[in-house]
Protein backbone atom coordinates (compact mmCIF):
# COMPACT_ATOMS: atom_id res chain seq x y z
CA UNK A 1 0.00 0.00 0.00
CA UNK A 2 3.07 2.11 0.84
CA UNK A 3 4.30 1.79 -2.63
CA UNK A 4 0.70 2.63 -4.76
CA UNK A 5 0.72 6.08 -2.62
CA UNK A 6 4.18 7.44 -4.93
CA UNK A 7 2.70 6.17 -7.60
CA UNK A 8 -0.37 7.47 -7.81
CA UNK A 9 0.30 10.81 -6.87
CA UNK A 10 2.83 10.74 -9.93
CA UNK A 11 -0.20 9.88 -11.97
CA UNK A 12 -2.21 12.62 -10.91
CA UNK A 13 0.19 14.84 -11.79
CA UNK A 14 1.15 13.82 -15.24
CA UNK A 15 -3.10 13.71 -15.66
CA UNK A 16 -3.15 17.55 -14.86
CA UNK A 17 -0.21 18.15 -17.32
CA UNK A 18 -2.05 16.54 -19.79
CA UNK A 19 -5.31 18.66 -18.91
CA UNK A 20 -3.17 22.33 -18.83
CA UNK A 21 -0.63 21.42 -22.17
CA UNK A 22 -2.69 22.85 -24.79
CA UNK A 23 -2.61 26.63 -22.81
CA UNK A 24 0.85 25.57 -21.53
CA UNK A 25 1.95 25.04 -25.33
CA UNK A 26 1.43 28.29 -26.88
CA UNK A 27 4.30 29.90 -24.89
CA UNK A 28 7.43 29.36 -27.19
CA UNK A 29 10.12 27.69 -25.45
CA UNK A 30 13.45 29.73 -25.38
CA UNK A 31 15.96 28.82 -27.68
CA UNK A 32 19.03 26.84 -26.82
CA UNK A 33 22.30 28.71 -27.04
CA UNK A 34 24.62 27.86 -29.65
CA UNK A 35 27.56 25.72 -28.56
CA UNK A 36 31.16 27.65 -29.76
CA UNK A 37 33.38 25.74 -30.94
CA UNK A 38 37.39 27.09 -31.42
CA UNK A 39 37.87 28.09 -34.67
CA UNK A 40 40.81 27.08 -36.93
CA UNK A 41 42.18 28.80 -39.89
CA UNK A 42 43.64 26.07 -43.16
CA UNK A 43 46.82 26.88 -44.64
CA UNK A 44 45.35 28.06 -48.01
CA UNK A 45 41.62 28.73 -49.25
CA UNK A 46 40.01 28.76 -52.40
CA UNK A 47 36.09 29.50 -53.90
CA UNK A 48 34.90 28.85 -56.74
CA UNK A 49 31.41 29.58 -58.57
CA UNK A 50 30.43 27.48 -61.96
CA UNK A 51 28.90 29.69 -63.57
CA UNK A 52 28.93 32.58 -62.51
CA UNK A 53 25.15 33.44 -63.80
CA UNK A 54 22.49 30.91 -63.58
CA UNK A 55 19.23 30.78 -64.50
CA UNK A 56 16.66 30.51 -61.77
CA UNK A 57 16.32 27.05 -60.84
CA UNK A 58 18.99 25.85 -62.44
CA UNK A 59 22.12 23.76 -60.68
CA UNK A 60 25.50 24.81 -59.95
CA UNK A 61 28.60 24.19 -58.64
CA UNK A 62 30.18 25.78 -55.63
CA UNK A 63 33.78 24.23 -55.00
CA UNK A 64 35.98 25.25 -52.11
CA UNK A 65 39.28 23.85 -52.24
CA UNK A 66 41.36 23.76 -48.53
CA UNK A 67 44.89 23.20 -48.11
CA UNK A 68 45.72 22.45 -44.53
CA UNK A 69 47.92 20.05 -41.90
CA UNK A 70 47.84 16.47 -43.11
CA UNK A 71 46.66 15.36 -39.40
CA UNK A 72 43.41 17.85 -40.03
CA UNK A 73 40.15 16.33 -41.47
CA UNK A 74 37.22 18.48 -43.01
CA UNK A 75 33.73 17.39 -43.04
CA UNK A 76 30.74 19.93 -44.87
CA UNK A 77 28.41 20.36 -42.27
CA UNK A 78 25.01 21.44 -44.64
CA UNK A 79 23.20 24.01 -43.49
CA UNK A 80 19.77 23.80 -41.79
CA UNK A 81 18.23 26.90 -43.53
CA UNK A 82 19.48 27.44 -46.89
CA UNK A 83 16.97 30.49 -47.42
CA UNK A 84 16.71 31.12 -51.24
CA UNK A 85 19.26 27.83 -52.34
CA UNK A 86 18.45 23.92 -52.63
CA UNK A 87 21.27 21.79 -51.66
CA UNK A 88 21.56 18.96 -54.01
CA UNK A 89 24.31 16.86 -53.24
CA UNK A 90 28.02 16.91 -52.83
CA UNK A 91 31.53 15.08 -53.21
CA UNK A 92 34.80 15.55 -51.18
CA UNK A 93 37.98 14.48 -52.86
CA UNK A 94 41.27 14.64 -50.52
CA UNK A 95 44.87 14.77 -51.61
CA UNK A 96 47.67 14.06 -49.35
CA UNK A 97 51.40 15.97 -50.49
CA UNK A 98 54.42 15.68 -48.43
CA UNK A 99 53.91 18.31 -45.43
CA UNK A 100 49.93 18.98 -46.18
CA UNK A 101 46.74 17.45 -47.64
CA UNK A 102 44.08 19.26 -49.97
CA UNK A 103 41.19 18.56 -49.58
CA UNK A 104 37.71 19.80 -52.23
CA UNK A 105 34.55 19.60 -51.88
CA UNK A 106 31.93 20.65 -54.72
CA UNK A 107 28.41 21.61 -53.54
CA UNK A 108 25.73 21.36 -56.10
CA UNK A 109 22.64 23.55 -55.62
CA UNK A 110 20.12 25.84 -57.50
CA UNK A 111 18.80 29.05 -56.61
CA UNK A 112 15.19 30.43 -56.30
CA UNK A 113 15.38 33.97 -56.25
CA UNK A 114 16.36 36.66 -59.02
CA UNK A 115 19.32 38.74 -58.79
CA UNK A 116 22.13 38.89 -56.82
CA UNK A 117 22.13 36.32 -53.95
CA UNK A 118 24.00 35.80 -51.51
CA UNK A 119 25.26 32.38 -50.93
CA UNK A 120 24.86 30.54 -48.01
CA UNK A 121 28.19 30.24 -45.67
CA UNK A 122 29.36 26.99 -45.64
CA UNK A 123 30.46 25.54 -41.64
CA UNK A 124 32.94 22.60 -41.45
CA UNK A 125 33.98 20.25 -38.72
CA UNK A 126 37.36 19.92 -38.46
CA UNK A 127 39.08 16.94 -36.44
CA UNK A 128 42.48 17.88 -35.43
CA UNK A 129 44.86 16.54 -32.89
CA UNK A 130 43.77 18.72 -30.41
CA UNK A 131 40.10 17.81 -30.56
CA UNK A 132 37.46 19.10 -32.90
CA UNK A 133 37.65 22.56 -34.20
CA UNK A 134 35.18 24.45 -36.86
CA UNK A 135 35.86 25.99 -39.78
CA UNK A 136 33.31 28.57 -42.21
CA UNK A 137 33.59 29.60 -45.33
CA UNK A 138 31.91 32.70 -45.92
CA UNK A 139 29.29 33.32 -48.30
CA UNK A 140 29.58 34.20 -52.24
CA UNK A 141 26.96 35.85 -54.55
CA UNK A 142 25.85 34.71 -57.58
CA UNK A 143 23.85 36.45 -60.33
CA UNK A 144 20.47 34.43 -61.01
CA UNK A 145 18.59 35.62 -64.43
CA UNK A 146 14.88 34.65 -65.56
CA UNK A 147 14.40 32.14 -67.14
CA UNK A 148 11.79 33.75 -69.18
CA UNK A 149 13.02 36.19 -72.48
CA UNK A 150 13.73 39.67 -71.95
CA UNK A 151 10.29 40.98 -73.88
CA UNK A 152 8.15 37.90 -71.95
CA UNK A 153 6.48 40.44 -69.74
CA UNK A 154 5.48 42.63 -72.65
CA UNK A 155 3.83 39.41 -74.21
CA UNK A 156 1.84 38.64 -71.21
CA UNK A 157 4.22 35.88 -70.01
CA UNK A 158 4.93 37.56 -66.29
CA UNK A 159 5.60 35.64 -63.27
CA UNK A 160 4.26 35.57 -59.86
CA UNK A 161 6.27 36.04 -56.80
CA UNK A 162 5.32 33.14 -53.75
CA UNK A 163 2.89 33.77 -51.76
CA UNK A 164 5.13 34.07 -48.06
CA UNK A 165 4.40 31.96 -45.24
CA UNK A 166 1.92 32.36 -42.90
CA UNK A 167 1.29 30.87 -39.02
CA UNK A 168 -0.86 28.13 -38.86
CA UNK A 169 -1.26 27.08 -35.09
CA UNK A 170 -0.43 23.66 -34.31
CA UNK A 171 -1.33 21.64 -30.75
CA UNK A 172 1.11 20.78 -29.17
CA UNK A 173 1.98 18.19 -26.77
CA UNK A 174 5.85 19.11 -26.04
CA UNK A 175 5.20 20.43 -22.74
CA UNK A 176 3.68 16.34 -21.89
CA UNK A 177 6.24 14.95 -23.58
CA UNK A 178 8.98 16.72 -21.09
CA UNK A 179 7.43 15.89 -18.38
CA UNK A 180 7.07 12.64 -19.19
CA UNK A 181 10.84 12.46 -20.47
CA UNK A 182 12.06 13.68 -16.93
CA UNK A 183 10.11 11.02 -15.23
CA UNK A 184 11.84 8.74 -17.43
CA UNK A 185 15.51 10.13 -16.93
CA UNK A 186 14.82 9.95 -12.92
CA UNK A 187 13.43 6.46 -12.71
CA UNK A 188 16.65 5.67 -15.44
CA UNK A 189 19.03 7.17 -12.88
CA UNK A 190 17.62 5.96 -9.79
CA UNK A 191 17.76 2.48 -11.30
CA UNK A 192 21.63 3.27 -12.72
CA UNK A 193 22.68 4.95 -9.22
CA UNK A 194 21.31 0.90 -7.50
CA UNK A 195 23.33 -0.50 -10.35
CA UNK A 196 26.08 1.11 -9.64
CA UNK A 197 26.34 0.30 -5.73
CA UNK A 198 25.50 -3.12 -6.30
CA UNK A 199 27.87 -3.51 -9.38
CA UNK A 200 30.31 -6.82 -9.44
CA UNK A 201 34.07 -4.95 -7.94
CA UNK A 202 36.17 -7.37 -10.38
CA UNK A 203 36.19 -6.75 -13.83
CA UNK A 204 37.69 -9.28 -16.33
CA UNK A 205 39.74 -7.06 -19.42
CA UNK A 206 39.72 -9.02 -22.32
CA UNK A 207 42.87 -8.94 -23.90
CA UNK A 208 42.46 -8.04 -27.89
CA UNK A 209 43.30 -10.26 -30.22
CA UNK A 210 46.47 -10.71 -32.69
CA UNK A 211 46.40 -9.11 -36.06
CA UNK A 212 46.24 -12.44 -38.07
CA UNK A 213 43.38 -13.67 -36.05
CA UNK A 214 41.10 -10.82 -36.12
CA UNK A 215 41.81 -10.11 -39.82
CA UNK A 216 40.88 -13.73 -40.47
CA UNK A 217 37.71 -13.90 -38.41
CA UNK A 218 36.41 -10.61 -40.31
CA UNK A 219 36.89 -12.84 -43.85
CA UNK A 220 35.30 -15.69 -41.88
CA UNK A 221 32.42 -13.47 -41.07
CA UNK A 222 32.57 -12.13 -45.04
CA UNK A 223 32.76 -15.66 -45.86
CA UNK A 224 29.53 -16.48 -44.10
CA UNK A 225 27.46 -14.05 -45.45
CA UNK A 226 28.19 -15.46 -48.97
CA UNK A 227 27.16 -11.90 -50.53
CA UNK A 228 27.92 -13.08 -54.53
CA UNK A 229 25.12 -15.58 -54.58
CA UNK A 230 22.72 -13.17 -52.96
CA UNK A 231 23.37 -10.65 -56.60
CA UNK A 232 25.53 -8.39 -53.98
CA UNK A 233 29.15 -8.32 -55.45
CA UNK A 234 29.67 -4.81 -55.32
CA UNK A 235 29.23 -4.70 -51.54
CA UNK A 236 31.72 -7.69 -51.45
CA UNK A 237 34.25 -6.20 -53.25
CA UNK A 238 33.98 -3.17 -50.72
CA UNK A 239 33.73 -5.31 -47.37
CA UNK A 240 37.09 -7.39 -48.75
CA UNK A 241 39.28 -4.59 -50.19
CA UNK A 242 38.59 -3.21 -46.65
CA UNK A 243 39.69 -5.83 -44.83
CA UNK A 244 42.86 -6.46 -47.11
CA UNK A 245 43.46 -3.04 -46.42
CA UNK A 246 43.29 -2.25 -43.11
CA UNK A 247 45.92 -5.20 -42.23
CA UNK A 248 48.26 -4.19 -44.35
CA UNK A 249 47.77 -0.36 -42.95
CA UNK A 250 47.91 -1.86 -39.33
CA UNK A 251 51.21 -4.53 -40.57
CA UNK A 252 53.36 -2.48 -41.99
CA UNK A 253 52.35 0.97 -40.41
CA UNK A 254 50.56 3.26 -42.49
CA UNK A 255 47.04 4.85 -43.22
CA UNK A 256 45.86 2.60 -45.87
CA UNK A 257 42.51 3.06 -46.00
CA UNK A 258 42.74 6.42 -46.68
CA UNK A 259 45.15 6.01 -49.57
CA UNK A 260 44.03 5.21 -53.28
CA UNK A 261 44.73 2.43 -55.26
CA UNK A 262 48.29 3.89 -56.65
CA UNK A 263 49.15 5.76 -53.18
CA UNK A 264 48.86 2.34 -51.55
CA UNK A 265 51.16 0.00 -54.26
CA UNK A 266 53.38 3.24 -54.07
CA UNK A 267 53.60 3.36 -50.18
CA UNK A 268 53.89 -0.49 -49.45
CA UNK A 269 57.39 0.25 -52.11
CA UNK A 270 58.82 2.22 -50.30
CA UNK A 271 58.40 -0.21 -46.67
CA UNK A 272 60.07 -3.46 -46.04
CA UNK A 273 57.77 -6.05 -46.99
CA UNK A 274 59.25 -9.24 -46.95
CA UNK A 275 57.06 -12.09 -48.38
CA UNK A 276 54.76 -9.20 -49.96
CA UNK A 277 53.19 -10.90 -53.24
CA UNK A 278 53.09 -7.70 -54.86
CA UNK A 279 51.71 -8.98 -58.23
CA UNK A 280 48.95 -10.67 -56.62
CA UNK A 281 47.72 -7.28 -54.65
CA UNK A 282 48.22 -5.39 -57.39
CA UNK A 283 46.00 -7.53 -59.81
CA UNK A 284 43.33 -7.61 -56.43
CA UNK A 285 43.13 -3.94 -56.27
CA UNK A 286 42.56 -3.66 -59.80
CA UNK A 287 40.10 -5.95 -60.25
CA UNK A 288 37.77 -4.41 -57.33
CA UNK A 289 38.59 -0.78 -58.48
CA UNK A 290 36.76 -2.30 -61.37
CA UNK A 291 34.00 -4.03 -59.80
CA UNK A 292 33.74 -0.83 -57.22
CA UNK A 293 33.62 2.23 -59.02
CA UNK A 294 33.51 0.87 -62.97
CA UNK A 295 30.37 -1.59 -62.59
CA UNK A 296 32.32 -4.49 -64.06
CA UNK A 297 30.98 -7.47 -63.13
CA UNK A 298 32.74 -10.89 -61.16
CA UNK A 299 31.90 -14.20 -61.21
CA UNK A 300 31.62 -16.41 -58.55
CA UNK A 301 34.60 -18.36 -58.92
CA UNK A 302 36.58 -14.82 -59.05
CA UNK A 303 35.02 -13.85 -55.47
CA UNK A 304 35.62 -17.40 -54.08
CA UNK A 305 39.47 -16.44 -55.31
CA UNK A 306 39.35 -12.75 -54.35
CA UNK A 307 38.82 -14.20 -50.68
CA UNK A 308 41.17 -17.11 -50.69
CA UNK A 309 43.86 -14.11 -51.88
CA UNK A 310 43.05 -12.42 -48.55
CA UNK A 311 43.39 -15.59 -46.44
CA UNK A 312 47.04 -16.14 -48.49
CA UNK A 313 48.11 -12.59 -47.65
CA UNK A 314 48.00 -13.15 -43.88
CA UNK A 315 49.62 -16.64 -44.39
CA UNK A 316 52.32 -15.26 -46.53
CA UNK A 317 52.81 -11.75 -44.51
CA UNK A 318 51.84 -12.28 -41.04
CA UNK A 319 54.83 -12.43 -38.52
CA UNK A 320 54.12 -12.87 -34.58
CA UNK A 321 55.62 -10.60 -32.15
CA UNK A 322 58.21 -11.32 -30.01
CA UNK A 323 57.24 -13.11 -26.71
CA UNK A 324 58.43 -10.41 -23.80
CA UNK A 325 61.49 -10.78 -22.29
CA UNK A 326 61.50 -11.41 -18.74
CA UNK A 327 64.15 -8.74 -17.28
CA UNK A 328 67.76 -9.68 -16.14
CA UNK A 329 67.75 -9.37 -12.71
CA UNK A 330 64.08 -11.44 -12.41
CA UNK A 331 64.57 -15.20 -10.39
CA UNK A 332 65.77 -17.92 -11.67
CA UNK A 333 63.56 -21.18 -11.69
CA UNK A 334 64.35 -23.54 -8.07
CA UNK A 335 66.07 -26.75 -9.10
CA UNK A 336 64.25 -29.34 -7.71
């Protein structure tokens, strides 16, 4: 009986909410304030505009091209309201030299207004050594014509402007929702806070795995999925040449998966690779470029060898770390 008391009162209360949230909902709720985030400035910057004059509606290309530290990584971040501009899609193309990388990114949109228009900045995440950092590019104008001749409006052919928006009230049950979502974090944490105290003291750290064995069990687990017979040999191709990849990247030292096809043959030259069957990777890497990015097609028996290459690569590559020494002045074993 104790325990319906809590309970019910609870109940009561989240019945009132319910009652008061359609008044309670018409106040706005005040907005969060913006997280700031250190700003860093790349090495070299440039914007471009193709073309320069568009007509309304129609795409074009915005390409910003970033030279910066090789240990920086830019990501687009699109923006939420793009005002007068549709954001249609975008590609990022990095390009590592010997003390920086360049990285472009092309932004396709369109514009909906007439004139000159502004642009929309463009904000980046940046990952750096010394945690994330933001980057913006400010905002360009471009010149957007009609799309209609220059004596349409004489012949009757005029256009009409949009009609701008207007309020429409909409219930609301966010105020509910709250409530009910801080019920829900307390009973979480009060049932996290008895974890906790009761929590087993000893915990077991799994040790991780050698390189051979964890690159094997990811082509078992390819293996098993047998994604050729299921008309998926694209996504095989993908899952493998990342798997070949990152254990050579993680053998021999270097960020493979970030390099292409000739940055990788180039960089395992240049490292001792003993045992390396260099003809066979290079052959592997052009045949899934091929199936990857040129839509050629593979047959089952050249997946079925594709993956038996990977399991020979580990054979022929893999070398096991030294046991540890035990130091020199550590006991000898008792004779007995």
């Amino acid at each position: 009986m104790n325990r319906l008391i809590p309970l019910l009162a609870v109940w009561l209360v989240v019945a009132a909410l319910v009652v008061a949230a359609p008044a309670w909902a018409q106040a706005p709720a005040p907005a969060p304030a913006p997280a700031t985030t250190e700003q860093v400035e790349p090495r070299n910057l440039s914007v471009r505009l193709e073309p320069q004059q568009v007509r309304i509606g129609d795409p074009f290309v915005y390409e910003v091209v970033i030279t910066h530290p090789k240990d920086h990584r830019y990501e687009l971040k699109v923006p939420q309201e793009t005002g007068d501009f549709e954001f249609l899609d975008q590609t990022r193309q990095r390009q590592d030299g010997p003390d920086s990388a360049t990285t472009t990114f092309r932004v396709r949109m369109s514009a909906f207004a007439l004139g000159s228009v502004a642009v929309p900045a463009l904000p980046f995440d940046v990952a750096t050594p010394e945690g994330p950092k933001a980057f913006t590019v400010p905002g360009r104008t471009v010149d957007v014509t009609s799309t209609l001749s220059p004596d349409a409006e004489g012949q009757g052919a005029d256009l009409f402007d949009y009609k701008p928006p207007e309020e429409v009230p909409i219930r609301s049950w966010r105020l509910v929702l709250t409530v009910l979502g801080v019920l829900a974090a307390a009973l979480l944490a009060w049932v996290l806070f008895r974890w906790w105290r009761n929590r087993p003291k000893h915990v077991e750290v799994v040790p991780t795995l050698p390189l051979d064995v964890r690159a094997r069990k990811a082509l078992d687990a390819l293996k098993a999925e047998d994604l050729p017979s299921r008309g998926r040999v694209k996504d095989f191709y993908f899952r493998l040449s990342e798997i070949i990849r990152g254990y050579l990247g993680e053998r021999y030292g270097f960020e493979a998966l970030e390099c292409t096809s000739s940055e990788l043959m180039a960089s395992l030259r240049r490292l001792s690779t003993p045992g390396l069957p260099e003809d066979k990777l290079m052959r592997f890497v052009s045949e899934s470029d091929m199936v990857k990015y040129a839509r050629a097609d593979a047959s089952a028996d050249a997946c079925r060898d594709a993956l038996a290459f990977g399991y020979s690569l580990i054979d022929t590559t893999y070398v096991p770390p030294p046991p540890p020494q035990a130091p020199d002045n550590a006991a000898a074993p008792r004779v007995q």
